[in-house]
N, C-alpha and C. Protein backbone atom coordinates (compact mmCIF):
# COMPACT_ATOMS: atom_id res chain seq x y z
N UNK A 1 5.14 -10.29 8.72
CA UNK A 1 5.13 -8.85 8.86
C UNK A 1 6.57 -8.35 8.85
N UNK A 2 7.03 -6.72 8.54
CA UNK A 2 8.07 -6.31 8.61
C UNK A 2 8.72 -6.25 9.94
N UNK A 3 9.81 -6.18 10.27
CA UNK A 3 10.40 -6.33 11.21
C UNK A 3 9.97 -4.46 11.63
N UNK A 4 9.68 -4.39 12.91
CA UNK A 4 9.72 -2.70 13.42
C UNK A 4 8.12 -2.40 12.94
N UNK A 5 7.29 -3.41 12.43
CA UNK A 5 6.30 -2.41 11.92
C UNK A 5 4.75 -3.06 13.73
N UNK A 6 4.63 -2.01 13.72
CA UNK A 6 3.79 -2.15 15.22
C UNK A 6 2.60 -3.01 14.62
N UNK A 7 1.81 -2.21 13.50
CA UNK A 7 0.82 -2.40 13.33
C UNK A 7 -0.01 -1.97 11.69
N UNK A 8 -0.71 -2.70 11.43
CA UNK A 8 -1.26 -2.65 10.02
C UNK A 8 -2.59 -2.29 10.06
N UNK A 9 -3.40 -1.03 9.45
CA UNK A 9 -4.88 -1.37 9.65
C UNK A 9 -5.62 -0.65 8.73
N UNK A 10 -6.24 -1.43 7.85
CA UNK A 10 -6.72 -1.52 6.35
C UNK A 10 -7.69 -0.17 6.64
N UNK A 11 -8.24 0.85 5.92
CA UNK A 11 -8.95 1.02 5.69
C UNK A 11 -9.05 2.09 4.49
N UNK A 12 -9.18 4.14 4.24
CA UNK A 12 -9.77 4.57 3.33
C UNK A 12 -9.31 5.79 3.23
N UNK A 13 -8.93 6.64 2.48
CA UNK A 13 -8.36 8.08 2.88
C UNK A 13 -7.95 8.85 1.35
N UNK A 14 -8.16 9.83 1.18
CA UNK A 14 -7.94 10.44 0.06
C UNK A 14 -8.99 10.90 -0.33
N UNK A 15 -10.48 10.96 -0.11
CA UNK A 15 -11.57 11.36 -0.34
C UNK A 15 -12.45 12.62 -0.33
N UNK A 16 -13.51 12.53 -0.10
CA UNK A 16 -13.90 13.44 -0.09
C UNK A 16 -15.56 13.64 0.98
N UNK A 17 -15.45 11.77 1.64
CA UNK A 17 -17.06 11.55 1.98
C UNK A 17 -16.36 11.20 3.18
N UNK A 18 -16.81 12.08 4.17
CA UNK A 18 -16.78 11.16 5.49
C UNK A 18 -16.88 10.46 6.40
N UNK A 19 -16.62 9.23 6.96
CA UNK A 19 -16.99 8.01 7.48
C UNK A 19 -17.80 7.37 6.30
N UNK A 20 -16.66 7.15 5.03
CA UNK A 20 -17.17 6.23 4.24
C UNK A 20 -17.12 4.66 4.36
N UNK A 21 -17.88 3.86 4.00
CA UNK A 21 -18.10 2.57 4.08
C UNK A 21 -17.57 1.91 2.66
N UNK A 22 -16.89 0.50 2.63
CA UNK A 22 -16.55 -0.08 1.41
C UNK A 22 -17.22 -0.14 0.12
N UNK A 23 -18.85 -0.23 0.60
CA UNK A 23 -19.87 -0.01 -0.45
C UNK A 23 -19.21 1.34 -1.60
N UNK A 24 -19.29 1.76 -0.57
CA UNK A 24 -19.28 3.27 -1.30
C UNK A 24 -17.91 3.78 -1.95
N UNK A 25 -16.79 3.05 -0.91
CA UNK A 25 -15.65 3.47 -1.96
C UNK A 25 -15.24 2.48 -3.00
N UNK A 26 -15.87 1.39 -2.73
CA UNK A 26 -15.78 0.51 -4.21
C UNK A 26 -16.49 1.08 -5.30
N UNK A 27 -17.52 2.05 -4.86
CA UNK A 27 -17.92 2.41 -5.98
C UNK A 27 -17.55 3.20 -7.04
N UNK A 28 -16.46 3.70 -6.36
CA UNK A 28 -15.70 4.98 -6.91
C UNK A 28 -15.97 6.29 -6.88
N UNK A 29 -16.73 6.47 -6.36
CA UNK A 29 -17.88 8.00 -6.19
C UNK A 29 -17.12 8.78 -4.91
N UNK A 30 -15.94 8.62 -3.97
CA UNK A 30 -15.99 8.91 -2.67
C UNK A 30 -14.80 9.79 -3.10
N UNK A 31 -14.18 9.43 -3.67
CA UNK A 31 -12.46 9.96 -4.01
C UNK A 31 -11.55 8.81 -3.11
N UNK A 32 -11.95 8.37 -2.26
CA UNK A 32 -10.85 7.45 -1.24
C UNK A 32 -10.29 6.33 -2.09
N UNK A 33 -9.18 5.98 -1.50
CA UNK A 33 -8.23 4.77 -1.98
C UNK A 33 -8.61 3.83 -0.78
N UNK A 34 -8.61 2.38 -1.36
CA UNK A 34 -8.46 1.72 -0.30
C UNK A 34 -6.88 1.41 0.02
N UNK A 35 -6.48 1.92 1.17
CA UNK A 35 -5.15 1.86 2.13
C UNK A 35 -5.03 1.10 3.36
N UNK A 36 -3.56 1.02 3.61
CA UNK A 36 -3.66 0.65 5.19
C UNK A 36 -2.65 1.81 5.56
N UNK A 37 -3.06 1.64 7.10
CA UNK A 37 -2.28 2.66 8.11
C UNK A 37 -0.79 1.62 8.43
N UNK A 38 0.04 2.30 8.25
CA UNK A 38 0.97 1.83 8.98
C UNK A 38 1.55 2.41 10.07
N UNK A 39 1.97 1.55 11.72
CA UNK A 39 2.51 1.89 12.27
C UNK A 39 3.80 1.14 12.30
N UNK A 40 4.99 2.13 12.72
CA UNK A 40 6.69 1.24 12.64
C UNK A 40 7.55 2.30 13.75
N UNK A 41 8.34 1.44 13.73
CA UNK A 41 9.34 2.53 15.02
C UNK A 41 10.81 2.53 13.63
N UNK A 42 10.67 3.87 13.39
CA UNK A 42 11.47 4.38 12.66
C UNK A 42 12.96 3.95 12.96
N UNK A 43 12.78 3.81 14.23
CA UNK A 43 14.54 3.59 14.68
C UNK A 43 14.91 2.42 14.23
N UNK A 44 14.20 1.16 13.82
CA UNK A 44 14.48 -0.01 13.04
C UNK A 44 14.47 -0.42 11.86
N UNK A 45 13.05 0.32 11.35
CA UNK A 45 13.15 0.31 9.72
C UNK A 45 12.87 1.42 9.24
N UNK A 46 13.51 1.66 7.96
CA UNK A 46 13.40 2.93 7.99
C UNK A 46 12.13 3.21 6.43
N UNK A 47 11.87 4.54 6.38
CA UNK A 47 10.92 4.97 5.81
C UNK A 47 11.04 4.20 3.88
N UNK A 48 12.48 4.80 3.74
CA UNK A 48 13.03 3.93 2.38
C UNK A 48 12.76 1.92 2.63
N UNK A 49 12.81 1.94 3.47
CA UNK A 49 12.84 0.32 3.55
C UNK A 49 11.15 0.17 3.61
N UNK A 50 10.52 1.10 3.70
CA UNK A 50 9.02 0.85 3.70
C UNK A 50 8.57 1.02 2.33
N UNK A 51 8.89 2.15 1.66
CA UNK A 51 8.75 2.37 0.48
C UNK A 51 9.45 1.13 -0.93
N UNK A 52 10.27 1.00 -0.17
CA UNK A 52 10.93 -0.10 -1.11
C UNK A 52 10.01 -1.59 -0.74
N UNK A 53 10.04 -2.19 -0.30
CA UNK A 53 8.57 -2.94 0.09
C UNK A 53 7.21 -2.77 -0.86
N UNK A 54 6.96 -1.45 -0.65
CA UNK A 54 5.78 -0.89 -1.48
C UNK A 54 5.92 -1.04 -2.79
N UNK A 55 6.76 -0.62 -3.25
CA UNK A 55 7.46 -0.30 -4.65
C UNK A 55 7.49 -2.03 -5.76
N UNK A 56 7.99 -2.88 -4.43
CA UNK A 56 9.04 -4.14 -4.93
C UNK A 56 7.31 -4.68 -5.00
N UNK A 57 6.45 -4.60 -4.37
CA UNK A 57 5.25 -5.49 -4.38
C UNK A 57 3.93 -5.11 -5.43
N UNK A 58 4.04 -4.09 -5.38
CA UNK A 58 2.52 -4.10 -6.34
C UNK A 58 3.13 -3.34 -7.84
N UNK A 59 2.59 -3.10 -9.18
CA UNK A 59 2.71 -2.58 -10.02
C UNK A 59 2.20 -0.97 -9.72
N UNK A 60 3.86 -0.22 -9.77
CA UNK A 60 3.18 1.37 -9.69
C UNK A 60 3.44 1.93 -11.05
N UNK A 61 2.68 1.31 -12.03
CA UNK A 61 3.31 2.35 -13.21
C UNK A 61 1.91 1.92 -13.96
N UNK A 62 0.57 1.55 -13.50
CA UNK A 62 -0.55 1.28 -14.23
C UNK A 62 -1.33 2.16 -13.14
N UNK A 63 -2.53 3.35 -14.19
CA UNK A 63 -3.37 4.18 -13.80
C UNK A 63 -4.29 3.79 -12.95
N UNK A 64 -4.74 3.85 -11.88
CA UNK A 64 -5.86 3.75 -11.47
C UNK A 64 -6.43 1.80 -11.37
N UNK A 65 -5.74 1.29 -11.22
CA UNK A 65 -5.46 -0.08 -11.34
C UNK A 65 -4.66 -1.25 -10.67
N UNK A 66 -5.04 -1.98 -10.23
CA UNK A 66 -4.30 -3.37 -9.64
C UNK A 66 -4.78 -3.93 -9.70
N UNK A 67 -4.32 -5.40 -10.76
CA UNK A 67 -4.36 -6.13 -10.95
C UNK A 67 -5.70 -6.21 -11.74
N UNK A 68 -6.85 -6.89 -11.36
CA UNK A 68 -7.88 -6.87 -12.17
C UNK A 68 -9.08 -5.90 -11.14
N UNK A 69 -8.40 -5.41 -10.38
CA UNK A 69 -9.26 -4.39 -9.74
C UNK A 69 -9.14 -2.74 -10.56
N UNK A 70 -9.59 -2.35 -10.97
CA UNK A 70 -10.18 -0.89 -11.76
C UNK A 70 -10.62 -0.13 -11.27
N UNK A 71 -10.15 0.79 -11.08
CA UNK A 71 -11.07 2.25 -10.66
C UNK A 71 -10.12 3.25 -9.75
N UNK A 72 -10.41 4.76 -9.48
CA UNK A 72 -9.46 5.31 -8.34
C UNK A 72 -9.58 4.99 -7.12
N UNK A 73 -9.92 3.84 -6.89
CA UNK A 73 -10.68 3.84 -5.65
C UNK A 73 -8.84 2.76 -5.54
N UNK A 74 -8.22 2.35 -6.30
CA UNK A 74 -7.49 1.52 -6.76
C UNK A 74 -5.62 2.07 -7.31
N UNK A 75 -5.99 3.06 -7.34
CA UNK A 75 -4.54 4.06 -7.40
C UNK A 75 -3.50 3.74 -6.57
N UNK A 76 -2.38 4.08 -6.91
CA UNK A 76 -1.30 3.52 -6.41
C UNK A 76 -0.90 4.99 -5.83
N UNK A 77 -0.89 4.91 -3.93
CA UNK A 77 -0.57 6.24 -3.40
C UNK A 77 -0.16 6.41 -2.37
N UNK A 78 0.95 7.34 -1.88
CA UNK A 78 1.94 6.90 -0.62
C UNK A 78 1.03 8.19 -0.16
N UNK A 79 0.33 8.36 1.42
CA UNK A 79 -0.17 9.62 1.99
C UNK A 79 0.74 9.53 2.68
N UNK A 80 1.46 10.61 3.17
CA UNK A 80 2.27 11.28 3.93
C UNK A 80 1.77 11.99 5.05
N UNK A 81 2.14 12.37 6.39
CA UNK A 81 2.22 12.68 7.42
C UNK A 81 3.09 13.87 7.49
N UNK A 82 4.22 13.76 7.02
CA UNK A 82 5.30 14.63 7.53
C UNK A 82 6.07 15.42 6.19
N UNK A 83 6.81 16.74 6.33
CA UNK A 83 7.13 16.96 5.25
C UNK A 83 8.71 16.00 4.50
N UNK A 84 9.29 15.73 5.47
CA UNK A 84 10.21 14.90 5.44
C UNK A 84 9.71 13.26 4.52
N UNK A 85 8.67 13.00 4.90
CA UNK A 85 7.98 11.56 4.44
C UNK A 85 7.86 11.74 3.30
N UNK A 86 7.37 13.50 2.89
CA UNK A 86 7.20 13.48 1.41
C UNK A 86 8.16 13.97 0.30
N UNK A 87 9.15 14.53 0.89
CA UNK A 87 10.80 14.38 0.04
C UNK A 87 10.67 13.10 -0.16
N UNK A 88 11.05 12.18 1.07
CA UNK A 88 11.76 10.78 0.87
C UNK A 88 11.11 10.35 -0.56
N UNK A 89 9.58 9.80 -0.21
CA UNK A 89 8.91 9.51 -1.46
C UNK A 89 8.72 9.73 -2.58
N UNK A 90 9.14 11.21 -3.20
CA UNK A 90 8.91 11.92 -3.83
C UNK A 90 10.60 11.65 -4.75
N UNK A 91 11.62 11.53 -3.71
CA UNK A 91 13.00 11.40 -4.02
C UNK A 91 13.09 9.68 -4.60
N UNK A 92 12.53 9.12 -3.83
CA UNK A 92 12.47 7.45 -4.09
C UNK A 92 11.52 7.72 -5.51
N UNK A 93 10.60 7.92 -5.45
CA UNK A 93 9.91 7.83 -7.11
C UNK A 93 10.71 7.95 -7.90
N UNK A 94 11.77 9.30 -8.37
CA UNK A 94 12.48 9.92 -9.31
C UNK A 94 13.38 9.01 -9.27
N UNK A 95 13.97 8.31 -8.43
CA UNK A 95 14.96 7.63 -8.80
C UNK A 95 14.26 6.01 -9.58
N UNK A 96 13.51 5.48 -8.86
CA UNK A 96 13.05 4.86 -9.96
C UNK A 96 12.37 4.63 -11.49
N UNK A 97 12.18 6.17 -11.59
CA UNK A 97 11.66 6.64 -12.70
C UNK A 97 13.45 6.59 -14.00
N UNK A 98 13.95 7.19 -13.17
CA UNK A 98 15.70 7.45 -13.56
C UNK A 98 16.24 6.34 -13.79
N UNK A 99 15.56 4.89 -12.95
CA UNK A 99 16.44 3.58 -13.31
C UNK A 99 15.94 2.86 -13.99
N UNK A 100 14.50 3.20 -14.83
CA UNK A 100 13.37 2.78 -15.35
C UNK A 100 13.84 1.67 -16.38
N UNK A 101 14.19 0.27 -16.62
CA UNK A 101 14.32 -0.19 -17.86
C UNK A 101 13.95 0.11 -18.98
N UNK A 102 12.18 0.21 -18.19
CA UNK A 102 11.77 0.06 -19.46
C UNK A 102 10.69 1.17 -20.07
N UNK A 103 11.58 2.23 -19.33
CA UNK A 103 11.03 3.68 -19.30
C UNK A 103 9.85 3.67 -19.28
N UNK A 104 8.81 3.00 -18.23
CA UNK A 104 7.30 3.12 -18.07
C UNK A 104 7.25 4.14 -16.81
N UNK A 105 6.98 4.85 -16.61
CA UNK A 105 6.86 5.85 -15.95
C UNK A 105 6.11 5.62 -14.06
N UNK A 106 6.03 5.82 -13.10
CA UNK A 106 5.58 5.61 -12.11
C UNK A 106 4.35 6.19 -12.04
N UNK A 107 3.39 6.01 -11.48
CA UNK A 107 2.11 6.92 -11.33
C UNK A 107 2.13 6.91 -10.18
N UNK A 108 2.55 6.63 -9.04
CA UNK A 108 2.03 6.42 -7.87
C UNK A 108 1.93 8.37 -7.52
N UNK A 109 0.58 8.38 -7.17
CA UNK A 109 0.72 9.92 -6.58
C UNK A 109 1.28 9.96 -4.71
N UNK A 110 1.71 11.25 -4.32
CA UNK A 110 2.20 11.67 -3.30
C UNK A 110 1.94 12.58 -2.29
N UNK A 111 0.72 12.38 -1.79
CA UNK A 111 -0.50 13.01 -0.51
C UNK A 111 -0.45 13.06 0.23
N UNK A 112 -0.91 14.36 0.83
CA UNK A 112 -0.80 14.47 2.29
C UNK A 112 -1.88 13.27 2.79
N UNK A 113 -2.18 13.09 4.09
CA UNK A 113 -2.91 12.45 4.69
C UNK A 113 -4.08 13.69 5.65
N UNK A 114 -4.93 13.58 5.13
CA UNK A 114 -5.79 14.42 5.29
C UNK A 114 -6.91 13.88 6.72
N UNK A 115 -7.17 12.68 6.37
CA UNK A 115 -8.27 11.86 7.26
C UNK A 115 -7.91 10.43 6.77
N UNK A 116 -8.25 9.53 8.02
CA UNK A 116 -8.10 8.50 7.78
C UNK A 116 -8.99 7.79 8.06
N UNK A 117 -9.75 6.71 7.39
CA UNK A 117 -10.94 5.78 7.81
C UNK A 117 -11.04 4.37 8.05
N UNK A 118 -11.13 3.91 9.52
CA UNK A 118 -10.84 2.34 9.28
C UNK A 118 -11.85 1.36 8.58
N UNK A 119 -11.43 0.52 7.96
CA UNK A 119 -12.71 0.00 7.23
C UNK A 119 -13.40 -1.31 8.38
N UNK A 120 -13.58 -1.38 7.76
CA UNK A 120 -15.03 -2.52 8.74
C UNK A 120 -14.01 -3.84 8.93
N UNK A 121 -14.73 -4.27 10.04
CA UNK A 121 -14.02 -5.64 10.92
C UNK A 121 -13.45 -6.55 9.99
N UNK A 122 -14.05 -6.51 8.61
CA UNK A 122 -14.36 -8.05 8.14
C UNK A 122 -13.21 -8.02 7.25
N UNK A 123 -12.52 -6.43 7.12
CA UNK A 123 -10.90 -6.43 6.48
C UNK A 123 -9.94 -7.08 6.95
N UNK A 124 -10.13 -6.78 8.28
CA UNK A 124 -9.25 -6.98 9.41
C UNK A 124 -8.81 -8.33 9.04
N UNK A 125 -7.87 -8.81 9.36
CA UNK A 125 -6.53 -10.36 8.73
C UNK A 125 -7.42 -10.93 7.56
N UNK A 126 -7.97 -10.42 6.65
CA UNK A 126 -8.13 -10.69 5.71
C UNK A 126 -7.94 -12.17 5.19
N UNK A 127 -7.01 -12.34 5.24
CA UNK A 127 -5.67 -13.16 4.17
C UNK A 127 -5.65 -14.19 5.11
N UNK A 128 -5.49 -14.05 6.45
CA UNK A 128 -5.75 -15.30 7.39
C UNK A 128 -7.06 -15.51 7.34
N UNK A 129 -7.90 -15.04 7.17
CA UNK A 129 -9.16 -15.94 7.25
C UNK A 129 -9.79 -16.58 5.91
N UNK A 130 -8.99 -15.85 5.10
CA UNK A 130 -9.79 -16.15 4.12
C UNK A 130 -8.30 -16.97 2.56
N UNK A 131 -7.57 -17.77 3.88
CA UNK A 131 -6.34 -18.01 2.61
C UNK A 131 -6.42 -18.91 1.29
N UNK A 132 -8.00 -19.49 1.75
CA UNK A 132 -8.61 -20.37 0.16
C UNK A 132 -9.39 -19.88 -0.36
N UNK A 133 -9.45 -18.63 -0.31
CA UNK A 133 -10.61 -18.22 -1.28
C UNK A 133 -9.48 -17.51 -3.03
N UNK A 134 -10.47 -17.34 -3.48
CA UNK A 134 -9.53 -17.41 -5.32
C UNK A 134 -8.69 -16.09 -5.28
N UNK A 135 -9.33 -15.41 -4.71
CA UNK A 135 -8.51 -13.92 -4.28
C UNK A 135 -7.13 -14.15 -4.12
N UNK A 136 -7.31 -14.79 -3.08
CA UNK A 136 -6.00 -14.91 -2.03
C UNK A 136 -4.90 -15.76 -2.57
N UNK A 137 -5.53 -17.00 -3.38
CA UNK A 137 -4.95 -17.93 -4.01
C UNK A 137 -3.98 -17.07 -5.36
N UNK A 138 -5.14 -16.45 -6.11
CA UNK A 138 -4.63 -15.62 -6.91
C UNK A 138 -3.61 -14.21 -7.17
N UNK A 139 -4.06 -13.37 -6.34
CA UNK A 139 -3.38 -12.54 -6.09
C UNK A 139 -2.89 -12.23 -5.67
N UNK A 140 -3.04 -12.47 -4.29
CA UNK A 140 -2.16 -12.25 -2.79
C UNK A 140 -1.55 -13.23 -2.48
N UNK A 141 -1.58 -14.69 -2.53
CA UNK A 141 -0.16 -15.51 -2.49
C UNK A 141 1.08 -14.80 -3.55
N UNK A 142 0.81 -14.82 -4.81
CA UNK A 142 2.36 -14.18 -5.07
C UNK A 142 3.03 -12.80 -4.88
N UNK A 143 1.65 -12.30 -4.35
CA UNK A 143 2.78 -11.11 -3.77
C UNK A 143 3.49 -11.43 -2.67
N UNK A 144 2.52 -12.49 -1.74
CA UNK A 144 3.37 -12.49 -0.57
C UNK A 144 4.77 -13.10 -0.97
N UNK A 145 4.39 -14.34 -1.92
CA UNK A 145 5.68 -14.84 -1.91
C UNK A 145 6.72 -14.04 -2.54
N UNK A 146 6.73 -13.17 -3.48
CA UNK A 146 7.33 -11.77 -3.97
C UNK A 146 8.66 -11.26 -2.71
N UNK A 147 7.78 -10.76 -1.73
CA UNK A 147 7.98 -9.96 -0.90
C UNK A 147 8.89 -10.80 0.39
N UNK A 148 8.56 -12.40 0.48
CA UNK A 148 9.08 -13.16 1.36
C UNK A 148 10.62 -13.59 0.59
N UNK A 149 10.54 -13.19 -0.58
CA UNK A 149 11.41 -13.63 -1.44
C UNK A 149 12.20 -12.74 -1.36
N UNK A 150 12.14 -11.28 -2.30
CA UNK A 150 12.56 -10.11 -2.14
C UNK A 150 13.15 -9.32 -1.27
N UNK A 151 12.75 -10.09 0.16
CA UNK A 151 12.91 -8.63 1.52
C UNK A 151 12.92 -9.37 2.60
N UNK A 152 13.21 -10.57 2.66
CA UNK A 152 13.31 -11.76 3.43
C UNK A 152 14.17 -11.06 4.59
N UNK A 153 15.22 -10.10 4.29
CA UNK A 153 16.18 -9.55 5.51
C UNK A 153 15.42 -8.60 6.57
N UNK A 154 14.04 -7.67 5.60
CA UNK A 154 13.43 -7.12 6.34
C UNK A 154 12.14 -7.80 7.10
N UNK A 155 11.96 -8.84 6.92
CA UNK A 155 10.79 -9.87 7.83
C UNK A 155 11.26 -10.47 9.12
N UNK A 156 10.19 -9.94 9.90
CA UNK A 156 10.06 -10.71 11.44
C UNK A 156 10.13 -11.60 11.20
N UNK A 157 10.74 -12.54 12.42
CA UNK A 157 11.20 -13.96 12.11
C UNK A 157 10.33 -14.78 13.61
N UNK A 158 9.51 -15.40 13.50
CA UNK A 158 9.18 -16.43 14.23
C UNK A 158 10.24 -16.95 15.03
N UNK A 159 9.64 -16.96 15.86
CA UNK A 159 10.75 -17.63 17.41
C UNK A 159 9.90 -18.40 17.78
């Protein structure tokens, strides 16, 4: 985990159905993204160091898409809280758009946070319970290793 970050907790927001269930936003019918909440104490890491994290780990420049997952339910999207949260993000996009190699453009959209929905228990450490399944093997080991690689200065360190 990031160094400063309290707490992580998967669930659904951007929608339009309330107290939706995974069924339903996998289906794509809800408007929700599947997200996590983050909590962090700002005074250690800061909002750019969160975003950069975000940025460095998943592909934000493909529509409605990750990886071999499809649909909006699947969008790449920072919800915001504060008006400050949404300069930063909004300022961090453009500049990566500005440093673009390979001039592919960012999609990630930039939302308020309207409602938030936790998803069901069985999200919850995911990745620890489930670190042999093909998912995890596949997709989510190299991000982690990405990110352990990448941002190694910003990771809690085991004592």
């Amino acid at each position: 985990m990031l160094k400063s970050v309290k707490s992580v907790e998967p669930g659904y927001a951007g929608g339009n159905v309330s107290n939706p269930i995974y069924e339903q936003v996998c289906g794509g019918n809800t408007g929700h993204v599947e997200c996590i909440k983050i909590e962090f104490n700002p005074e250690e890491i800061s909002y750019r160091d969160l975003l950069t994290v975000f940025f460095g780990s998943h592909d934000p420049t493909t529509l409605n898409m990750q990886g071999n997952d499809i649909g909006t339910q699947y969008r790449s999207v920072i919800f915001y809280t504060t008006p400050k949260q949404k300069e930063t993000a909004e300022s961090f996009i453009q500049e990566l758009n500005d440093s673009s190699p390979d001039g592919r453009p960012i999609v990630t959209a930039v939302e308020p946070l309207e409602s938030f929905y936790v998803a069901e228990n069985y999200h919850k450490d995911y990745y620890e319970r489930n670190k042999e399944a093909p998912y995890c093997q596949v997709i989510i080991n190299p991000k982690l290793e990405k990110v352990q690689k990448q941002f190694a200065s910003l990771l809690k360190t085991n004592k």
